[in-house]
Protein backbone atom coordinates (compact mmCIF):
# COMPACT_ATOMS: atom_id res chain seq x y z
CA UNK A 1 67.93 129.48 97.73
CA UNK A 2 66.52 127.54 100.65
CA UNK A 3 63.11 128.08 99.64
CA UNK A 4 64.01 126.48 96.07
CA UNK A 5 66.04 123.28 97.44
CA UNK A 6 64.00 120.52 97.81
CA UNK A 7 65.33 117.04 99.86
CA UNK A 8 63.92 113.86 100.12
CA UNK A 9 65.49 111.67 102.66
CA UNK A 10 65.06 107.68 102.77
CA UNK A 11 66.28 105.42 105.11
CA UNK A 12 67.37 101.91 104.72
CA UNK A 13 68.15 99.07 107.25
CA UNK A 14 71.50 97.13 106.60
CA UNK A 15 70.24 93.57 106.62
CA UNK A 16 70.44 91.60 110.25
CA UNK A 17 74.05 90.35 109.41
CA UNK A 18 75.48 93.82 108.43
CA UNK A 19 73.48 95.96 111.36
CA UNK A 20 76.36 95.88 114.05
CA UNK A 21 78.59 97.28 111.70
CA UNK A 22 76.82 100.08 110.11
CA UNK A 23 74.20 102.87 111.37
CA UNK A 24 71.67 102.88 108.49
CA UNK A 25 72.19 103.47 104.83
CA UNK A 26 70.53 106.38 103.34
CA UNK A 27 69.54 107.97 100.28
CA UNK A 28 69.67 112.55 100.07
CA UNK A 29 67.91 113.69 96.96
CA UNK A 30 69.19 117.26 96.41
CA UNK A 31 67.22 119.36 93.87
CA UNK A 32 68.04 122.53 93.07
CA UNK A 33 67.75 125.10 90.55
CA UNK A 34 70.08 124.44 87.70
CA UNK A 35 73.44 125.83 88.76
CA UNK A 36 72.11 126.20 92.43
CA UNK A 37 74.11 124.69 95.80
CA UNK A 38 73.23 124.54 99.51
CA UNK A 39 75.62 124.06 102.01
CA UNK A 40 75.29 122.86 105.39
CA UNK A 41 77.30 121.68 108.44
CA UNK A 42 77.18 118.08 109.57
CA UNK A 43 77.41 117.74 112.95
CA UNK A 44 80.05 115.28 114.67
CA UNK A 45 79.68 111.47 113.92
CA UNK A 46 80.63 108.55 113.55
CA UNK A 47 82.66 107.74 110.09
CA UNK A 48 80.50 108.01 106.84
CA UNK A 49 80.97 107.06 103.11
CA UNK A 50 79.31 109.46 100.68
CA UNK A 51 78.94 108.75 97.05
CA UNK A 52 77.19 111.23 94.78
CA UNK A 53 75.21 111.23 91.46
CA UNK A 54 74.92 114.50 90.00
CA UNK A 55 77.07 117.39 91.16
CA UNK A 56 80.42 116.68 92.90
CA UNK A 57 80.65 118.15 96.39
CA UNK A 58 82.88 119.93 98.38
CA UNK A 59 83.62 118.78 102.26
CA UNK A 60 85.87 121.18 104.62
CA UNK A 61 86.96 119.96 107.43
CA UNK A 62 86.88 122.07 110.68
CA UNK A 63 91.13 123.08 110.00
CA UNK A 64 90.47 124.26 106.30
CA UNK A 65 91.22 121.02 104.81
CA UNK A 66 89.01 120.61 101.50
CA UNK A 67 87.94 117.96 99.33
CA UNK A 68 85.85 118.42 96.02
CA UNK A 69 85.80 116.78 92.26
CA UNK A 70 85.15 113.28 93.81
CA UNK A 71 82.28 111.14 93.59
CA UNK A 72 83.12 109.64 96.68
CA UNK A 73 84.15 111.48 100.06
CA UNK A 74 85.08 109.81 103.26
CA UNK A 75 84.89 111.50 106.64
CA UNK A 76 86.55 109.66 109.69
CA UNK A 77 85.03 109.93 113.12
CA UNK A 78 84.60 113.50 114.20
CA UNK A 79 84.07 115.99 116.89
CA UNK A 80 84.01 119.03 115.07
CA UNK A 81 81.34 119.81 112.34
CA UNK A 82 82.25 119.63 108.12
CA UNK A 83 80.71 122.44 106.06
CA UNK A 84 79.58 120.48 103.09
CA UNK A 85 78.35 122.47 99.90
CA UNK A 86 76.54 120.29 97.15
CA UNK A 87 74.34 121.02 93.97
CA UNK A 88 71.38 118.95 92.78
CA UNK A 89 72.52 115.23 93.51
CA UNK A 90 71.56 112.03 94.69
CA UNK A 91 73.75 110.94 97.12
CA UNK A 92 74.19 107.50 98.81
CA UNK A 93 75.53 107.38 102.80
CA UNK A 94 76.59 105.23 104.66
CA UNK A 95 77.61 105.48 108.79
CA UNK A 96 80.24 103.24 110.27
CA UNK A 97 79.43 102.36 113.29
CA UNK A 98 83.08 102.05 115.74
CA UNK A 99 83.06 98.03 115.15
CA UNK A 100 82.32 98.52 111.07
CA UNK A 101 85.99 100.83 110.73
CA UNK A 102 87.28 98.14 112.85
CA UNK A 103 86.12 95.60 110.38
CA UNK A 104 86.16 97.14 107.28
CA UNK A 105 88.60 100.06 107.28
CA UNK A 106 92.23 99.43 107.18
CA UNK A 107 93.33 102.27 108.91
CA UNK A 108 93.29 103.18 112.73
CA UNK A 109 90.25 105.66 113.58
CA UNK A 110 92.47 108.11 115.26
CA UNK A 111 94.50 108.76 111.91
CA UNK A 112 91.25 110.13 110.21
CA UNK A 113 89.39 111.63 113.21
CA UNK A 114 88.28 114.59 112.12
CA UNK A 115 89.04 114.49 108.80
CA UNK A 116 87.52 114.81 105.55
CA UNK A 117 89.55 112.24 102.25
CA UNK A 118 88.96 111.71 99.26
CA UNK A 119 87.73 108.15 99.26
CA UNK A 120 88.85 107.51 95.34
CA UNK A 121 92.38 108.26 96.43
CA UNK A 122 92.84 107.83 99.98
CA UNK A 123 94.61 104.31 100.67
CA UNK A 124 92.57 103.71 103.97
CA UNK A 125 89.55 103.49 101.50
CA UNK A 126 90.81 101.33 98.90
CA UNK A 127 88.29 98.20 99.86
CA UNK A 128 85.32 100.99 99.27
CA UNK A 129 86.34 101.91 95.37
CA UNK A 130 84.89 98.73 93.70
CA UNK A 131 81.23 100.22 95.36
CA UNK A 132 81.96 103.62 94.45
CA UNK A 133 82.83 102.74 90.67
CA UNK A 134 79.66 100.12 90.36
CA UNK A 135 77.01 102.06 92.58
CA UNK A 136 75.43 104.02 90.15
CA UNK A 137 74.21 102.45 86.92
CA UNK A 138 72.40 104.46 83.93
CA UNK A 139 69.55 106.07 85.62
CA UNK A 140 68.36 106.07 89.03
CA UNK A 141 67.19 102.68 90.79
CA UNK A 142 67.47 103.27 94.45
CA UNK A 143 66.59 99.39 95.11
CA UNK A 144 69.13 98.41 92.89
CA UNK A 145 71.54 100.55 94.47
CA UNK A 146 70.85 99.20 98.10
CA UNK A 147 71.46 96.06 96.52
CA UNK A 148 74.88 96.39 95.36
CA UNK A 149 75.65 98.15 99.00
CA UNK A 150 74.62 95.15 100.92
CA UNK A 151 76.13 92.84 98.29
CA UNK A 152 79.63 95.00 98.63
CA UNK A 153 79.72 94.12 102.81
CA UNK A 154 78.20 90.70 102.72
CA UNK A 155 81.30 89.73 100.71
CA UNK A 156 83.48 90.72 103.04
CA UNK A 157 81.42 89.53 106.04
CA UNK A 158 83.84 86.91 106.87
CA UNK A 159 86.56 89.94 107.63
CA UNK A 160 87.91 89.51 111.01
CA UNK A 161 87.20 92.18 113.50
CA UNK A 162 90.62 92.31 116.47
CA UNK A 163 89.25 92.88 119.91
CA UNK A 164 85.00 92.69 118.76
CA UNK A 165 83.37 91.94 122.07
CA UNK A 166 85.69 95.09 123.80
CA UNK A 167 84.39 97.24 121.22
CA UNK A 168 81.61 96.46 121.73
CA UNK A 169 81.65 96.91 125.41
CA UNK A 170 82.54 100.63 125.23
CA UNK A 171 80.08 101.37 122.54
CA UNK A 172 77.24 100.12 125.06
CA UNK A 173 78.96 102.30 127.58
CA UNK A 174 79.13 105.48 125.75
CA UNK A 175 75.55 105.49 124.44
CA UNK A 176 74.40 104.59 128.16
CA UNK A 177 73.80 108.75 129.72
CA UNK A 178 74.25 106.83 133.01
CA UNK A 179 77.71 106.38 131.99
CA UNK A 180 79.47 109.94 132.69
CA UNK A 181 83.18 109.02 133.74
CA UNK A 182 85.65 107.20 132.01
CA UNK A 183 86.75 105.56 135.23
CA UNK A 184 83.22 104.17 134.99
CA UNK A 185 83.83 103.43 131.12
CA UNK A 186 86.64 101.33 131.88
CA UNK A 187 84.64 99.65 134.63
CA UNK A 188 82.08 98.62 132.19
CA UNK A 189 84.03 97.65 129.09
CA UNK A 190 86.61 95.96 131.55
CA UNK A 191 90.33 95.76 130.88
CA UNK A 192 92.70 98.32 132.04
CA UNK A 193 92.36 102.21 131.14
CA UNK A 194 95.32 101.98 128.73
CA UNK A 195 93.61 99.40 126.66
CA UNK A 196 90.39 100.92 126.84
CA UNK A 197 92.34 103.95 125.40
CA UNK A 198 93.87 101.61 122.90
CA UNK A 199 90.76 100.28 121.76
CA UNK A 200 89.23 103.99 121.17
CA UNK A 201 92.33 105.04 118.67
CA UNK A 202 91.49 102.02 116.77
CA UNK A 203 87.90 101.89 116.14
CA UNK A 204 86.49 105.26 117.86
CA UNK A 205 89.23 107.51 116.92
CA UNK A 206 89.16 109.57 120.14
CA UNK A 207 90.02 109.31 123.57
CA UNK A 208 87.11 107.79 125.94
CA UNK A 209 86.88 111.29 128.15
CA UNK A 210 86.30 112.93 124.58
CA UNK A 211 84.11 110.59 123.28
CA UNK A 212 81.65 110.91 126.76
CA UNK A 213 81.49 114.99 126.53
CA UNK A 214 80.74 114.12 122.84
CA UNK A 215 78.06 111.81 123.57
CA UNK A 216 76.94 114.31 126.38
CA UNK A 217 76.80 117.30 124.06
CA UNK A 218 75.38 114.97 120.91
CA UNK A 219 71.99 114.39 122.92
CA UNK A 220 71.86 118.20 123.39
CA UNK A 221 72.20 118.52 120.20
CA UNK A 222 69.66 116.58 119.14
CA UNK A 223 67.03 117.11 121.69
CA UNK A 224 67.21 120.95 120.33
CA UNK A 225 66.99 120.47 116.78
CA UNK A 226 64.21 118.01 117.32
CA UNK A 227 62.03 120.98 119.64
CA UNK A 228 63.54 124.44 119.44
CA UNK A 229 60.79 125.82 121.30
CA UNK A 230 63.08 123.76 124.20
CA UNK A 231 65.18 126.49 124.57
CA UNK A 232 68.78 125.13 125.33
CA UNK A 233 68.07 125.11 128.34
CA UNK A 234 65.66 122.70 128.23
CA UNK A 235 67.39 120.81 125.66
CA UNK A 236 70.58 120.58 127.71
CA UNK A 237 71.85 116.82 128.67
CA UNK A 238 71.48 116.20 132.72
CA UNK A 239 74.80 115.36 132.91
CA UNK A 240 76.21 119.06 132.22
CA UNK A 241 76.91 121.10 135.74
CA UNK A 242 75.68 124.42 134.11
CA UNK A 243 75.23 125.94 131.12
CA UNK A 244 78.46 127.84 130.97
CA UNK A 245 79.88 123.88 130.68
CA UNK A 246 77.22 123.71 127.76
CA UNK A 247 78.59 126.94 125.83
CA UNK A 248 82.03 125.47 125.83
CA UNK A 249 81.70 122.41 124.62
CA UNK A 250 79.38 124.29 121.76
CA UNK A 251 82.55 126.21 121.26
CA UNK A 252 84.80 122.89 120.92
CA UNK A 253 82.18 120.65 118.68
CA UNK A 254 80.52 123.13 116.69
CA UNK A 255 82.91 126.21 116.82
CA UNK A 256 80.54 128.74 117.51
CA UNK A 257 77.78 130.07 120.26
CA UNK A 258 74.76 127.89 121.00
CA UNK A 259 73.06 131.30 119.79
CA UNK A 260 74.71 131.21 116.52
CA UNK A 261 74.60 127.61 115.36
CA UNK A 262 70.62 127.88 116.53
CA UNK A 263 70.28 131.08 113.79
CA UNK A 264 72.68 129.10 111.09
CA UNK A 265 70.58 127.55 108.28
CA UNK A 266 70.51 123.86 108.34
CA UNK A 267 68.76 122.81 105.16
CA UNK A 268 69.62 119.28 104.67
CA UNK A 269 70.75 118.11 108.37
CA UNK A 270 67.66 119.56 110.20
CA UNK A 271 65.54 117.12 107.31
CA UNK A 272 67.93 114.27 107.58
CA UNK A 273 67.52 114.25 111.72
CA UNK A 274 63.83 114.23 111.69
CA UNK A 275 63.71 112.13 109.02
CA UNK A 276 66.39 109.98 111.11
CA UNK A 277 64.40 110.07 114.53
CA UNK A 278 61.13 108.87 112.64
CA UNK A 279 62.35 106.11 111.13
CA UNK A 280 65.20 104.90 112.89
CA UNK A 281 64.79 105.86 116.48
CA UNK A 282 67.95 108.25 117.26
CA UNK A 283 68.11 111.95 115.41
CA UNK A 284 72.18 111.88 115.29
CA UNK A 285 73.65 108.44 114.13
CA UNK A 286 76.32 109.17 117.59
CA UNK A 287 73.23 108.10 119.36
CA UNK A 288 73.06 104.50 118.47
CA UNK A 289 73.91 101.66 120.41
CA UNK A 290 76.44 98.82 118.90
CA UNK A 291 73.37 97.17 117.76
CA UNK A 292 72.89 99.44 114.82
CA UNK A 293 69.92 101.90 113.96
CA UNK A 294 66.84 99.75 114.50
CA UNK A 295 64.73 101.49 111.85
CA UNK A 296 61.04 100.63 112.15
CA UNK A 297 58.45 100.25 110.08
């Protein structure tokens, strides 16, 4: 089946006003054989928006949870992967950076971490359903599509955002390896540790000592998928004692063995993250700063 699923992966910048509030907007084209599916696992993340074309998919969440027979699925903030099974689609995604839930999403981050909604149903992502319900018109027009993204969030640009410049803060902290405490979090962001903490439930959706081994583990992650012949060993982030501390947090994240996530087939994630590292800098969407993806040309 692998052999007979073809994906083409394109990347688009938000434009300048939009790019501290969203990763980067992409496009998956999923062909398959008629009838055919792939699944893969995406790794953790930020929150995304996923509207499909084509065949409806179906997300599970790392406790069972399932969601399938909607165009449009939502995933909040995660630390544990979502095995996501699709047939031949085009599908439309878009990453949240911590300060775009803030802004955009009316629920706190900590009430969806983890979790996979449908977005066509699920209150928190009311604002989204005029998108999902316009995105797609006759036949495909990926330009035209991009266009009625952007023109859905430059609406609502004037949307206040409660505490911006603190988010902010800790986003610059997290994706800094330098930073590897969260007494040294809460030095940087400023403010006490219980509003730090506060601030993380709302936009991040995790706890700041979470969200460091996540970061940590993310640029593992990344660096191995990027060069296998690395070994994890080589791949491993600096800030990890050994590599016993690496296997466990491979066990929380991914819910498996560095061994067996390395042998599981990764289809559509292993082309989205070098896709993702050529053209926007960072292989895992975790990775960028509050500034956005920078995609380059």
């Amino acid at each position: 089946m692998r052999a007979a699923c073809d994906i083409r992966i394109s990347f688009h910048p938000p434009p300048e006003e939009l790019r501290r509030y969203f990763t980067t907007f992409y496009m998956a084209e999923i062909t398959l054989p008629q009838g055919g599916t792939v699944t893969d696992h995406l790794q953790p993340e930020w929150a995304n928006l996923r509207f499909h074309s084509g065949s409806l998919p179906v997300a599970e969440a790392f406790d069972g949870t399932r969601v399938s027979g909607t165009s449009f699925t939502a995933t909040g903030p995660s630390s544990k992967i979502v095995r996501y099974t699709t047939g031949t689609a085009r599908v439309w995604g878009i990453g949240l950076l911590p300060l775009g839930w803030a802004k955009f999403v009316a629920a706190p981050a900590a009430e969806l971490a983890d979790a996979v909604a449908d977005g066509n149903t699920h209150p928190a992502f009311a604002s989204f359903r005029p998108l999902a319900d316009t995105l797609f018109g006759e036949g495909p027009d990926t330009q035209a599509e991009l266009d009625r993204i952007t023109s859905h969030f430059l609406q609502r640009i004037d949307e206040p955002v409660a505490n911006e410049a603190r988010i902010v803060a800790i986003h610059e902290a997290l994706v800094d390896p330098d930073v590897a405490s969260v007494a040294e979090l809460v030095a940087r962001a400023g403010g006490t540790q219980r509003t730090i903490e506060r601030i993380c439930a709302r936009a991040f959706g995790f706890p700041p000592k979470l969200l460091l081994r996540r970061q940590r583990f993310m640029r593992s992650i990344a660096q191995f998928i990027l060069d296998p012949s690395m070994k994890w060993i080589g791949a491993m982030d600096f800030n990890y004692y050994d590599q016993a501390q690496f296997v466990r947090d491979c066990r929380q994240f991914l819910g498996m063995t560095p061994r067996q996530y390395a042998a599981l087939d990764k289809p559509v994630i292993a082309a989205v993250m070098r896709e993702r590292a050529r053209i926007a800098g960072a292989a895992v969407q975790t990775l960028d700063g509050p500034a956005g993806g920078a995609v380059r040309r």
